[in-house]
C-alpha atoms as a PDB file:
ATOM      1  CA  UNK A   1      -4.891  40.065  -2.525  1.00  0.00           C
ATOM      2  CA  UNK A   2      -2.927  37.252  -3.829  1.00  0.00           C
ATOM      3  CA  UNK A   3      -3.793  35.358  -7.241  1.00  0.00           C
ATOM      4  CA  UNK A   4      -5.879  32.377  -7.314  1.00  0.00           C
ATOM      5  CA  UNK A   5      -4.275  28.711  -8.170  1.00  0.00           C
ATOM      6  CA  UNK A   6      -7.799  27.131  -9.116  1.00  0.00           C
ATOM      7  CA  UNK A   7     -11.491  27.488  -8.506  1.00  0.00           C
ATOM      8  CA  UNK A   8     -13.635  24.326  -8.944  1.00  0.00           C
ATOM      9  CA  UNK A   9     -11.995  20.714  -8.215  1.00  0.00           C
ATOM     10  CA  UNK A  10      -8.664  19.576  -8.311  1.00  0.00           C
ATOM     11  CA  UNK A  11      -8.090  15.939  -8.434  1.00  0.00           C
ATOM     12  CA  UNK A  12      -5.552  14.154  -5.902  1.00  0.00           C
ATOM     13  CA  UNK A  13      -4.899  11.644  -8.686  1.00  0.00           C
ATOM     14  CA  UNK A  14      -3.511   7.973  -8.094  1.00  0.00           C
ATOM     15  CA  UNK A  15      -0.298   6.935  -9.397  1.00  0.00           C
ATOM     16  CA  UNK A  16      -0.612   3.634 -11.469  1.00  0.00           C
ATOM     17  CA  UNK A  17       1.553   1.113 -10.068  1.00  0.00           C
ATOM     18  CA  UNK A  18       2.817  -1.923 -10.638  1.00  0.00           C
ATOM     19  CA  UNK A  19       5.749  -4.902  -9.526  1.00  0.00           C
ATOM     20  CA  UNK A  20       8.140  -2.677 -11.782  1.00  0.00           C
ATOM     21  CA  UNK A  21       7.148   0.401 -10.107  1.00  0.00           C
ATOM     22  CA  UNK A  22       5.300   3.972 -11.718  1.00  0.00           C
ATOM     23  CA  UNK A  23       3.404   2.750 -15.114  1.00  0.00           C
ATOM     24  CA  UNK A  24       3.527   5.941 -17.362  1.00  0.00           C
ATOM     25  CA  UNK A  25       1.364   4.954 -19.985  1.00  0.00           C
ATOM     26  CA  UNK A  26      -1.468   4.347 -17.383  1.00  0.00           C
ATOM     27  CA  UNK A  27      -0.581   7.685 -15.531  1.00  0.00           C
ATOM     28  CA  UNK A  28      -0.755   9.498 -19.198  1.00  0.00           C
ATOM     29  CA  UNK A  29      -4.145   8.149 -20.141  1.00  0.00           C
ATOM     30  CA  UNK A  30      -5.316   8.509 -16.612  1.00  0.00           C
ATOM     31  CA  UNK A  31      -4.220  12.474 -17.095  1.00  0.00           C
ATOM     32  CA  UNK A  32      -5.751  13.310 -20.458  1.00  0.00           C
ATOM     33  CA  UNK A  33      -9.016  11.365 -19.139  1.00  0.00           C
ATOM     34  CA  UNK A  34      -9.183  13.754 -16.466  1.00  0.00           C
ATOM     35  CA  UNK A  35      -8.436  16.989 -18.103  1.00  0.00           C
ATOM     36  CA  UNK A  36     -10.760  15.842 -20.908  1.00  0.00           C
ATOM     37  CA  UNK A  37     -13.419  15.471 -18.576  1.00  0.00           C
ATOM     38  CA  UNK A  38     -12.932  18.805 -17.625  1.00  0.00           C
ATOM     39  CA  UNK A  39     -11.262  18.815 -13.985  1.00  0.00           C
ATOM     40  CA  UNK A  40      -9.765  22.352 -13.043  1.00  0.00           C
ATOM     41  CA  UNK A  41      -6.025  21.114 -11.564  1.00  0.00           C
ATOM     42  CA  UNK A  42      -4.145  17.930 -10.870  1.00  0.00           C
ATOM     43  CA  UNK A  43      -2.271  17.451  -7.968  1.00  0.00           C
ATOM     44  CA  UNK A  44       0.196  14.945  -7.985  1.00  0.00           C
ATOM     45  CA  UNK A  45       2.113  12.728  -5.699  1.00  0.00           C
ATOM     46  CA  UNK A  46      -0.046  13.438  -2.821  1.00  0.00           C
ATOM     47  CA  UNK A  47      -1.522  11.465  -0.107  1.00  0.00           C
ATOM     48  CA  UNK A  48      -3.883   9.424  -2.799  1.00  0.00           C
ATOM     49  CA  UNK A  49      -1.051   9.293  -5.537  1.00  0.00           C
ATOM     50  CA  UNK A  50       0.778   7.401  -2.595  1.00  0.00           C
ATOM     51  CA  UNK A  51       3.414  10.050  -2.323  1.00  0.00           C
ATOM     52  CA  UNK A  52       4.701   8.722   0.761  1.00  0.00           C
ATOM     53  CA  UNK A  53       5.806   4.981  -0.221  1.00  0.00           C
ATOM     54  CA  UNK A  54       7.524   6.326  -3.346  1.00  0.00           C
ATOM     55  CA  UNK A  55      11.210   6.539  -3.670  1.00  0.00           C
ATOM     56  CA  UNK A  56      12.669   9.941  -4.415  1.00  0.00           C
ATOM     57  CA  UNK A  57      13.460   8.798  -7.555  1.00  0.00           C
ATOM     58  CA  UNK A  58      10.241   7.970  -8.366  1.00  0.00           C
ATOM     59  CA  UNK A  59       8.169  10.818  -6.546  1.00  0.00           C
ATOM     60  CA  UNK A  60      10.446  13.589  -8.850  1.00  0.00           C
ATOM     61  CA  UNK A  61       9.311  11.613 -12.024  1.00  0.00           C
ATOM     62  CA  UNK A  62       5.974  11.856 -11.079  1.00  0.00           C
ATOM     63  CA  UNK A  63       5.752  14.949 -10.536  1.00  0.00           C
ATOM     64  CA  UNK A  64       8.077  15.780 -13.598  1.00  0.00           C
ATOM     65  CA  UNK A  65       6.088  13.680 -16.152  1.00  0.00           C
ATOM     66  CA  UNK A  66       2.788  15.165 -14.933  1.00  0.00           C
ATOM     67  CA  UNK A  67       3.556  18.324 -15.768  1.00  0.00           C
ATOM     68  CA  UNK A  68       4.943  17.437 -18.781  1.00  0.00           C
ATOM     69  CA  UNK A  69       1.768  15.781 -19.888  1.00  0.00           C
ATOM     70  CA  UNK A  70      -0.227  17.957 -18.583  1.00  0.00           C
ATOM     71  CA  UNK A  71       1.632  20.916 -20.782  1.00  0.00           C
ATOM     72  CA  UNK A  72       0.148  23.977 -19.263  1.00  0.00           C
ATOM     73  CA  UNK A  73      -4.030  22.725 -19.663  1.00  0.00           C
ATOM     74  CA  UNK A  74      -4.539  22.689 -16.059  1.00  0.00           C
ATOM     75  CA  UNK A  75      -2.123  23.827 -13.300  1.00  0.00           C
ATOM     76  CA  UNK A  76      -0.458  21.474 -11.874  1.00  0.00           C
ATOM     77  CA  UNK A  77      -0.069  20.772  -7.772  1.00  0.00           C
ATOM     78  CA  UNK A  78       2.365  18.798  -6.463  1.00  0.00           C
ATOM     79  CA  UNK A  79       2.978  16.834  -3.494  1.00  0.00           C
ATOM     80  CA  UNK A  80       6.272  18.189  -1.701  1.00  0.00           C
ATOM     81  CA  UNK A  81       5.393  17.803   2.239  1.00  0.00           C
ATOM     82  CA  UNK A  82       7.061  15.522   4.125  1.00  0.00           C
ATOM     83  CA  UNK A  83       8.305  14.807   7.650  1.00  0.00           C
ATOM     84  CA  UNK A  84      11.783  15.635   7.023  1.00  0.00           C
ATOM     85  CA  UNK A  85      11.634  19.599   6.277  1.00  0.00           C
ATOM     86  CA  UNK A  86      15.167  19.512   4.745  1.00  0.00           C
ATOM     87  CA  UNK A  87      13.406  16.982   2.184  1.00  0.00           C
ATOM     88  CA  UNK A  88      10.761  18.801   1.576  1.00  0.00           C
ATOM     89  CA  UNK A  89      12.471  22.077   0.651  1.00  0.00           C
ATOM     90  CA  UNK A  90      14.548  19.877  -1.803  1.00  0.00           C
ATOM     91  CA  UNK A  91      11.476  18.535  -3.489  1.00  0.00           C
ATOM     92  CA  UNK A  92       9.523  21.581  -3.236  1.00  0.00           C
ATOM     93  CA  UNK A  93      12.478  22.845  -5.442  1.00  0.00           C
ATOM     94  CA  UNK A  94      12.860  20.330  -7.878  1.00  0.00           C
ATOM     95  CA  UNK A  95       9.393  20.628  -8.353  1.00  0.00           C
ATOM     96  CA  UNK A  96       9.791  24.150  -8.950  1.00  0.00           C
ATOM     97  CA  UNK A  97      12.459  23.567 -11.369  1.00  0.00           C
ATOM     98  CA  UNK A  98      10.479  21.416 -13.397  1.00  0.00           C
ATOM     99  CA  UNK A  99       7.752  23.476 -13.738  1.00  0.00           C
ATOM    100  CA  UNK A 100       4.717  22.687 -11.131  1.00  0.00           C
ATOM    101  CA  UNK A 101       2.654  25.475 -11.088  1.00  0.00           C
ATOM    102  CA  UNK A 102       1.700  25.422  -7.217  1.00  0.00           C
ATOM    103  CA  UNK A 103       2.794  23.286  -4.206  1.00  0.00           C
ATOM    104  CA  UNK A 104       0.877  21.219  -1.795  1.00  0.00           C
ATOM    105  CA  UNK A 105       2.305  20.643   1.530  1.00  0.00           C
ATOM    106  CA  UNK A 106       1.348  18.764   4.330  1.00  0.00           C
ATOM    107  CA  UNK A 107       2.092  19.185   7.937  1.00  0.00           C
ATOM    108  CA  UNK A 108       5.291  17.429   9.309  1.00  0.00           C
ATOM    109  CA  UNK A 109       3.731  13.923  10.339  1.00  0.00           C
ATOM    110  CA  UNK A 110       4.604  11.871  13.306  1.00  0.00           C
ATOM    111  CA  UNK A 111       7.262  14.679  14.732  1.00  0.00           C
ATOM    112  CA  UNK A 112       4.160  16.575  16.044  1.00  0.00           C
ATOM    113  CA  UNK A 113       5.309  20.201  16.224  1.00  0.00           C
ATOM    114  CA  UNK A 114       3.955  22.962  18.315  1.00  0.00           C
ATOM    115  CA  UNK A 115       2.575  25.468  16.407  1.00  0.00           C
ATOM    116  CA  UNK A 116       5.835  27.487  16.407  1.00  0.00           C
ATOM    117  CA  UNK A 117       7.269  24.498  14.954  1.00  0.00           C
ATOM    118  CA  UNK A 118       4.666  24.314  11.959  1.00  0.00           C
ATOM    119  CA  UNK A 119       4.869  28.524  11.347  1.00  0.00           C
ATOM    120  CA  UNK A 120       9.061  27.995  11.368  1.00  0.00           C
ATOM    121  CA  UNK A 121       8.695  24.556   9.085  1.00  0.00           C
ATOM    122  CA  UNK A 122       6.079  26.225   6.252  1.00  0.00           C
ATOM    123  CA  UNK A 123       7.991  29.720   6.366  1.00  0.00           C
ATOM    124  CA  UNK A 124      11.133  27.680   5.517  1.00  0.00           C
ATOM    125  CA  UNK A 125       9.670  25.655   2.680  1.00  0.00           C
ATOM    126  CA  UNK A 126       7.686  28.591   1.359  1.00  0.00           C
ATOM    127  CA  UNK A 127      11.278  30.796   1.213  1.00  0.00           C
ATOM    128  CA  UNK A 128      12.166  28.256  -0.614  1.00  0.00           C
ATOM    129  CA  UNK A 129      10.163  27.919  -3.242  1.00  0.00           C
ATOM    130  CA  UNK A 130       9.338  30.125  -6.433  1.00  0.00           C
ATOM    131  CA  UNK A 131       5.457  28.971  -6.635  1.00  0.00           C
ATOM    132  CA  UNK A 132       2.484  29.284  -4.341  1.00  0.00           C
ATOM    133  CA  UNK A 133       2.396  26.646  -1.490  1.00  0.00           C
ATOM    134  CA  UNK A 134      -0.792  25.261  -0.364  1.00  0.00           C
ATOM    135  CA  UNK A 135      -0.771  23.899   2.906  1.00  0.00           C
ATOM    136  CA  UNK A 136      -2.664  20.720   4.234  1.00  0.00           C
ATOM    137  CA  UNK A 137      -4.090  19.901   7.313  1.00  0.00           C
ATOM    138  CA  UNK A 138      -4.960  17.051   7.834  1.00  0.00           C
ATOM    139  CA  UNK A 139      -4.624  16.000  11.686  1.00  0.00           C
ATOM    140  CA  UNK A 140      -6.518  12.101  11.430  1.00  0.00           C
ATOM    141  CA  UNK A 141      -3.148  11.274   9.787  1.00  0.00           C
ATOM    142  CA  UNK A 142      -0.509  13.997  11.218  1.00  0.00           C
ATOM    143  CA  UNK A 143      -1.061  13.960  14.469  1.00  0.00           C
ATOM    144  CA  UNK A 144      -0.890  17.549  14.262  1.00  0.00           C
ATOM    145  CA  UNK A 145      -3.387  20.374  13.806  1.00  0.00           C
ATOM    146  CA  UNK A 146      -2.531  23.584  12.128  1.00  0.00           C
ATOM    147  CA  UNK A 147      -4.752  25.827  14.098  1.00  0.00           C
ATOM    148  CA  UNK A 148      -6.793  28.883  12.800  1.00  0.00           C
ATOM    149  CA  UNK A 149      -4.615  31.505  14.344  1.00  0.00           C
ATOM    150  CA  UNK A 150      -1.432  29.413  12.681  1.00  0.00           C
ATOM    151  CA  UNK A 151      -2.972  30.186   9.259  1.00  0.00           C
ATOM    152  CA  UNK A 152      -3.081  33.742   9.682  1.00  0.00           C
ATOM    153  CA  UNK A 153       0.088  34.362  10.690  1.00  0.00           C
ATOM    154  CA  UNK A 154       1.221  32.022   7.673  1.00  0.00           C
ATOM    155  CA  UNK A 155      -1.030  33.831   5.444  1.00  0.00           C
ATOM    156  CA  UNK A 156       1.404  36.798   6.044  1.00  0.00           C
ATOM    157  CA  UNK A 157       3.738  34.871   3.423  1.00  0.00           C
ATOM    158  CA  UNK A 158       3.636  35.891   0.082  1.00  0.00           C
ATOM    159  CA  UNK A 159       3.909  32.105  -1.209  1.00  0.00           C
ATOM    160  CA  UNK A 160       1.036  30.957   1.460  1.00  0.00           C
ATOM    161  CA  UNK A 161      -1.961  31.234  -0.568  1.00  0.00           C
ATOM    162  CA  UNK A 162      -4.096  28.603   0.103  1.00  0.00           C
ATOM    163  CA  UNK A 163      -5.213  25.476   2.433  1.00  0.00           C
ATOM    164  CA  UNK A 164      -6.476  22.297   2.022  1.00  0.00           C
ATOM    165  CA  UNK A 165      -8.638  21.593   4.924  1.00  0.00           C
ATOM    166  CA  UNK A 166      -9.421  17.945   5.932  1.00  0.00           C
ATOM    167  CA  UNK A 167      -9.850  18.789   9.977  1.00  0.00           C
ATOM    168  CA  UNK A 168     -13.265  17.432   9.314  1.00  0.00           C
ATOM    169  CA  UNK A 169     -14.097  20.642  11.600  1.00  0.00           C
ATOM    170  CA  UNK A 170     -16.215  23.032  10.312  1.00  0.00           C
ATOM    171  CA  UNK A 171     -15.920  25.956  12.939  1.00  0.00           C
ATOM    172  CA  UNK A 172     -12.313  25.711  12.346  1.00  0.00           C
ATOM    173  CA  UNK A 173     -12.664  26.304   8.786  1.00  0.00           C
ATOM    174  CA  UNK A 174     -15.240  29.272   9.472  1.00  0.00           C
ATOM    175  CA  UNK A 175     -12.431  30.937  11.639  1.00  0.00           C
ATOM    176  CA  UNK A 176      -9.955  30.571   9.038  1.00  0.00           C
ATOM    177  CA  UNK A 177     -12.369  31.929   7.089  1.00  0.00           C
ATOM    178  CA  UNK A 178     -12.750  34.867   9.515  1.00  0.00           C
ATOM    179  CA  UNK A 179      -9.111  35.437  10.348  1.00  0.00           C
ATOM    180  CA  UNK A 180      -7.183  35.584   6.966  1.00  0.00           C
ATOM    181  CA  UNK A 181      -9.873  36.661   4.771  1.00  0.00           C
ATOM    182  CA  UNK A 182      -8.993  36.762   1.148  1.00  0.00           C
ATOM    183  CA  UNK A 183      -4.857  36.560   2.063  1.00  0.00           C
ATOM    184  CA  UNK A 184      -5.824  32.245   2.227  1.00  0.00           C
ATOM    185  CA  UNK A 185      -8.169  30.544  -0.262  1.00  0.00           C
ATOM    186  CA  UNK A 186      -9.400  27.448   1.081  1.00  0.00           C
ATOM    187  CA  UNK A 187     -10.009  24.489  -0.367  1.00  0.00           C
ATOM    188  CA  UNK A 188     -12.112  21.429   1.311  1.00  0.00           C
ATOM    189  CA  UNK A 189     -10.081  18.175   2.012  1.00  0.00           C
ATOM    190  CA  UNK A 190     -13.094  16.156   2.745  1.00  0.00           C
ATOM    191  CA  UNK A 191     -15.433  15.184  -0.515  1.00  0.00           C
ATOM    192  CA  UNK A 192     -18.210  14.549   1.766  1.00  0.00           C
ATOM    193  CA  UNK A 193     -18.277  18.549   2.819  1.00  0.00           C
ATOM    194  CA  UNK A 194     -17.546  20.448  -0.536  1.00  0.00           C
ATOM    195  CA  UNK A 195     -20.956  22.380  -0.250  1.00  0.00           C
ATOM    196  CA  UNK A 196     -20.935  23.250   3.567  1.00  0.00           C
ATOM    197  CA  UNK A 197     -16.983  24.623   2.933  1.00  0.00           C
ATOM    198  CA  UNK A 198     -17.692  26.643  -0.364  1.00  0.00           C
ATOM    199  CA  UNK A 199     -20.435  27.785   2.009  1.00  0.00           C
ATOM    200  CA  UNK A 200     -18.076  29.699   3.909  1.00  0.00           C
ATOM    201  CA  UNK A 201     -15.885  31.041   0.623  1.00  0.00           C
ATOM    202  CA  UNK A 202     -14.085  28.211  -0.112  1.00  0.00           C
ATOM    203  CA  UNK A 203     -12.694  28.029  -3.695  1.00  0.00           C
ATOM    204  CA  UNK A 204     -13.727  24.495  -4.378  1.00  0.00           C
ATOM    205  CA  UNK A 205     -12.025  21.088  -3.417  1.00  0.00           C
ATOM    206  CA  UNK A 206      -8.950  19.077  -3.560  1.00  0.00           C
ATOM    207  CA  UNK A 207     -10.425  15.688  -4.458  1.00  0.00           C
ATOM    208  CA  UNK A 208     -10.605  11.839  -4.021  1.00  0.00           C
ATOM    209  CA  UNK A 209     -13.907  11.715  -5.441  1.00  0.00           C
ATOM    210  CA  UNK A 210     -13.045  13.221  -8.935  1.00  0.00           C
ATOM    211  CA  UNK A 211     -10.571  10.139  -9.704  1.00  0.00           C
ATOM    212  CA  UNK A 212     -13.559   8.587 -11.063  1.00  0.00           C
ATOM    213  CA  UNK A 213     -15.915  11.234 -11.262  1.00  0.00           C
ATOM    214  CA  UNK A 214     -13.869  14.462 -12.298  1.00  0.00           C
ATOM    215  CA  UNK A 215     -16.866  16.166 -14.456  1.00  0.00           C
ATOM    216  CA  UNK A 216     -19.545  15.747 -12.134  1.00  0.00           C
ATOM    217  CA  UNK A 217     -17.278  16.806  -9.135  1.00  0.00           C
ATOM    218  CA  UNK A 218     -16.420  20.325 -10.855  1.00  0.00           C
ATOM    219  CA  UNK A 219     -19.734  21.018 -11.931  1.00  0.00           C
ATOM    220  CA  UNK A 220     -20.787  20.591  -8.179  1.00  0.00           C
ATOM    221  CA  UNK A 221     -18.507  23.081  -7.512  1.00  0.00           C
ATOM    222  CA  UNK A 222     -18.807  25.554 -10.256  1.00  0.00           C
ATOM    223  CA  UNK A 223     -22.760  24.925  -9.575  1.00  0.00           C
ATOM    224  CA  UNK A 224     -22.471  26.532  -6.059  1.00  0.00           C
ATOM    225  CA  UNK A 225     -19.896  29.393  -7.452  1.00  0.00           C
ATOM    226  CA  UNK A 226     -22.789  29.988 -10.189  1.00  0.00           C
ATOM    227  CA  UNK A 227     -25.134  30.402  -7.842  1.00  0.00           C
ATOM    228  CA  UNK A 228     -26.974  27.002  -8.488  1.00  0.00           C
ATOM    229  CA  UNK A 229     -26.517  26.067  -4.881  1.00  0.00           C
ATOM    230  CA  UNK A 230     -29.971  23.643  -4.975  1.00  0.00           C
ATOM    231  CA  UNK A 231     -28.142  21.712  -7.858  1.00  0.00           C
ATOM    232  CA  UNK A 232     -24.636  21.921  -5.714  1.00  0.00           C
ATOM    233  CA  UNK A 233     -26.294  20.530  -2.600  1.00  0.00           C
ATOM    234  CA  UNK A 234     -28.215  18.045  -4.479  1.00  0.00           C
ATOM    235  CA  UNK A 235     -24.838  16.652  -5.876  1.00  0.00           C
ATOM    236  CA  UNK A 236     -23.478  16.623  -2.676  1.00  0.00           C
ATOM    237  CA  UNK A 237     -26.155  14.198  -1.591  1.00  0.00           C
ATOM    238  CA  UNK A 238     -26.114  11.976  -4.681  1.00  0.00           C
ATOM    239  CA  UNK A 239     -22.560  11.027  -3.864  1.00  0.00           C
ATOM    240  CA  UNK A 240     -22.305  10.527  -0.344  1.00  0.00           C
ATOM    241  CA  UNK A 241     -22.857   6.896  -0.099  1.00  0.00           C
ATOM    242  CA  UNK A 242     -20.148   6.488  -2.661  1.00  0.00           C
ATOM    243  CA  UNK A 243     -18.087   9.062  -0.896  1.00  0.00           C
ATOM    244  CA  UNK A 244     -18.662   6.876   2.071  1.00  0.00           C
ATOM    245  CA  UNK A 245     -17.642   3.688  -0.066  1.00  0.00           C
ATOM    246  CA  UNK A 246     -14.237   5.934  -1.232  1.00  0.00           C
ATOM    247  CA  UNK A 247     -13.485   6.204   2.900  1.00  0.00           C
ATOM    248  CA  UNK A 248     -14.132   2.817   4.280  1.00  0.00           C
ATOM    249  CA  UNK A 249     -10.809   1.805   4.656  1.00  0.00           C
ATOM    250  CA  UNK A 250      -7.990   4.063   4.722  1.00  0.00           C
ATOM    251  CA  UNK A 251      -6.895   6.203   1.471  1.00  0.00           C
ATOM    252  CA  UNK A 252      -6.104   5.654  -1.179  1.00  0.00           C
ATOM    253  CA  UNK A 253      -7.148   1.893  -1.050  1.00  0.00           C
ATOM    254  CA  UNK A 254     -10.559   2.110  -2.045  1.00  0.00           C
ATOM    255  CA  UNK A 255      -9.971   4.421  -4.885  1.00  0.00           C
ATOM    256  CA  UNK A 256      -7.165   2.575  -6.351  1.00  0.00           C
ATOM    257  CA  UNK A 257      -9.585  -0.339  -6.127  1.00  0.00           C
ATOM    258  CA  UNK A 258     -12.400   1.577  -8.212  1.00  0.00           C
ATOM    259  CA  UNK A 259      -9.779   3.049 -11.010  1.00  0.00           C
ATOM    260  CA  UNK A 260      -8.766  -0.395 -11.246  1.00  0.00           C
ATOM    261  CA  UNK A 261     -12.523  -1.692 -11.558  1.00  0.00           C
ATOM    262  CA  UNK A 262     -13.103   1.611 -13.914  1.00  0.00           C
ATOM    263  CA  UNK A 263      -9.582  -0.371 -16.392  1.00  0.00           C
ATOM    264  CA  UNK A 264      -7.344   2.906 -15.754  1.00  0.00           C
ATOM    265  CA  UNK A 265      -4.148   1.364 -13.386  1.00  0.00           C
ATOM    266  CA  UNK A 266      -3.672  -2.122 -11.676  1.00  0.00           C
ATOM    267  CA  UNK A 267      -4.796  -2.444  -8.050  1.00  0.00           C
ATOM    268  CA  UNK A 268      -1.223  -2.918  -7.170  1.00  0.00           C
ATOM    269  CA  UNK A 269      -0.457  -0.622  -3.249  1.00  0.00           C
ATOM    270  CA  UNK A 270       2.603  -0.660  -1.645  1.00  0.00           C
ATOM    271  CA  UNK A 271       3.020  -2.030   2.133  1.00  0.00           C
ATOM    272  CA  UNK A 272       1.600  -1.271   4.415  1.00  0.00           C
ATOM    273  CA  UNK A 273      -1.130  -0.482   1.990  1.00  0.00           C
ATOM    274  CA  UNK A 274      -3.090  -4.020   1.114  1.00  0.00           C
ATOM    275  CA  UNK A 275      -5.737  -4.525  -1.378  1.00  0.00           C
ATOM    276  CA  UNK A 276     -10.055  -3.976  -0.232  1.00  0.00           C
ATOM    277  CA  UNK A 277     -11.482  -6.324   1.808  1.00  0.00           C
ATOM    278  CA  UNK A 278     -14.006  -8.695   0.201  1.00  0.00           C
ATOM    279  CA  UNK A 279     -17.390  -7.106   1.847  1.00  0.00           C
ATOM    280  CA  UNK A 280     -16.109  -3.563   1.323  1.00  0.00           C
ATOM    281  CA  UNK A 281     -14.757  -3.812  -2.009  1.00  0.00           C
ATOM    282  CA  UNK A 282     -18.226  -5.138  -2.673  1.00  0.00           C
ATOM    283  CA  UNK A 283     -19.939  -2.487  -1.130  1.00  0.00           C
ATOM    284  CA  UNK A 284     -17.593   0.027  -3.263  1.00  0.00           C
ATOM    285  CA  UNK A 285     -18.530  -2.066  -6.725  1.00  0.00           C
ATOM    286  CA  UNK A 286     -22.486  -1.366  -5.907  1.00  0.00           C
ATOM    287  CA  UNK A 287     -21.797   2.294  -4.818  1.00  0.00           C
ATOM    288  CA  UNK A 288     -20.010   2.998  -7.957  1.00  0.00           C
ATOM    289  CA  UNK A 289     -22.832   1.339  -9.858  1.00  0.00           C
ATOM    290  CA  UNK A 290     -25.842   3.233  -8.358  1.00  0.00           C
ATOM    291  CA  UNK A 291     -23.775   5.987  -9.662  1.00  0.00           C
ATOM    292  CA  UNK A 292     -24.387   5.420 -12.970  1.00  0.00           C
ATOM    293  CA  UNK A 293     -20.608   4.577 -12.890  1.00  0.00           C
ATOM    294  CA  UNK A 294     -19.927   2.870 -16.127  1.00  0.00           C
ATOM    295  CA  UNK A 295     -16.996   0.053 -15.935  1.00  0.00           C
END
């Protein structure tokens, strides 16, 4: 049985921008905000901390300040997938290097590998690394599904312990469930189905949500691990309109939108990212308030 990287929530945490490019001080508040609040892991550089339109430069001192600043109070996940495999093994080793306590890597995007291509790609990144590797599926933006009977044989790796799934597909998750068993935690990529995941053993969540609501998104999770699955479900149905709000245009523009609204980082994206439009930014602003949202 392999170890655990976290149980509860794990936020996917935005990367302050601006004109001049990463703003540390923002990114260090932001951090001790959320680790104050009591979130369970940070993972950085990731699809919401808009790991993909940062430089190389800039991704490695994102991930290297984080876990600096983070200094061993949560682990810390970072953001090493990429399209390019002989990239990612080179990031997923820096990262290593600097001391990230887990990786999280996403399928190859836009090449669209066979299966056989996505066991050879993950085995190769996983040799390479010295920490557990989480891998992501998430087809809506790969193009690529990593398929139940993918994950077991990946589970055979000693450095594949886990999966963030954001399939949106439940019965896929249930036969991931089935087939790897305790050999592949699995975490929900999809704040709108924390509950119905954990349902089926997941470990918690790998979150958008918990950028601006890190407490309450753990304690929905450690709620259902408690046994308090009432309060867990009730959570789960408190937030989905804001959840909704988080999703209306593609991540992480909405969310970068509400930690601006919230004072934490400028709404400043990155083409081809642009800013909310009116109406939805709107209906974000009123979701956030019937939260209880305080900004």
């Amino acid at each position: 049985m392999k170890n655990t990287i976290f149980t509860g929530a794990a936020t996917a945490i935005v990367t302050p921008l601006n004109q001049n490019g990463i703003d540390f001080d923002a990114f260090g508040k932001l951090i001790d905000w959320q680790i104050d609040q009591g979130i369970d892991a940070i993972v950085v550089a990731g699809t919401t901390g808009e790991g993909s339109t940062l430089t190389d430069a800039e991704h490695k001192a994102a991930i290297k300040y984080c876990v600096e600043r983070v200094n061993g109070r949560v682990p810390v996940i970072a953001g090493t997938g990429s399209n390019d495999i002989a990239y990612a093994i080179s990031l997923t080793e820096y990262a290593c290097e600097v001391g990230a306590d887990a990786m999280l890597v996403v399928s190859p995007y836009y090449n669209k590998a066979t299966q056989n291509g996505l066991i050879a790609s993950f085995t190769a990144i996983a040799d390479a690394s010295t920490k557990p590797c989480i891998l992501y599926n998430v087809p809506s933006r790969t193009g690529c599904n990593i398929t139940p009977k993918t994950c077991a044989v990946l589970a055979k790796h000693p450095n594949i312990v886990a999966i963030k799934e954001a399939s949106g597909n439940i019965s896929q998750v249930a036969e991931i469930a089935q087939l790897c068993g305790d050999e592949l935690d699995i975490y929900s990529g999809n704040d709108d189905q924390i509950v119905p995941l954990m349902s089926l053993g997941g470990k918690g969540v790998i979150s958008v949500l918990s950028n601006i609501l890190p407490r309450e998104t753990s304690q929905m999770c450690h709620k259902f691990l408690d046994g308090d699955i009432a309060t867990a479900r009730e959570m789960q149905l408190k937030y989905l309109p804001l959840i909704g709000s988080l999703f209306c245009e593609v991540n992480p523009i909405p969310v970068k939108a509400a930690m601006a609204a919230m004072g934490y980082c400028e709404n400043y994206l990155r083409l081809p990212l642009t800013p909310m439009e009116d109406a939805n930014y709107q209906r974000l602003i009123t979701d956030m308030q019937n939260a209880d949202i305080k900004f």
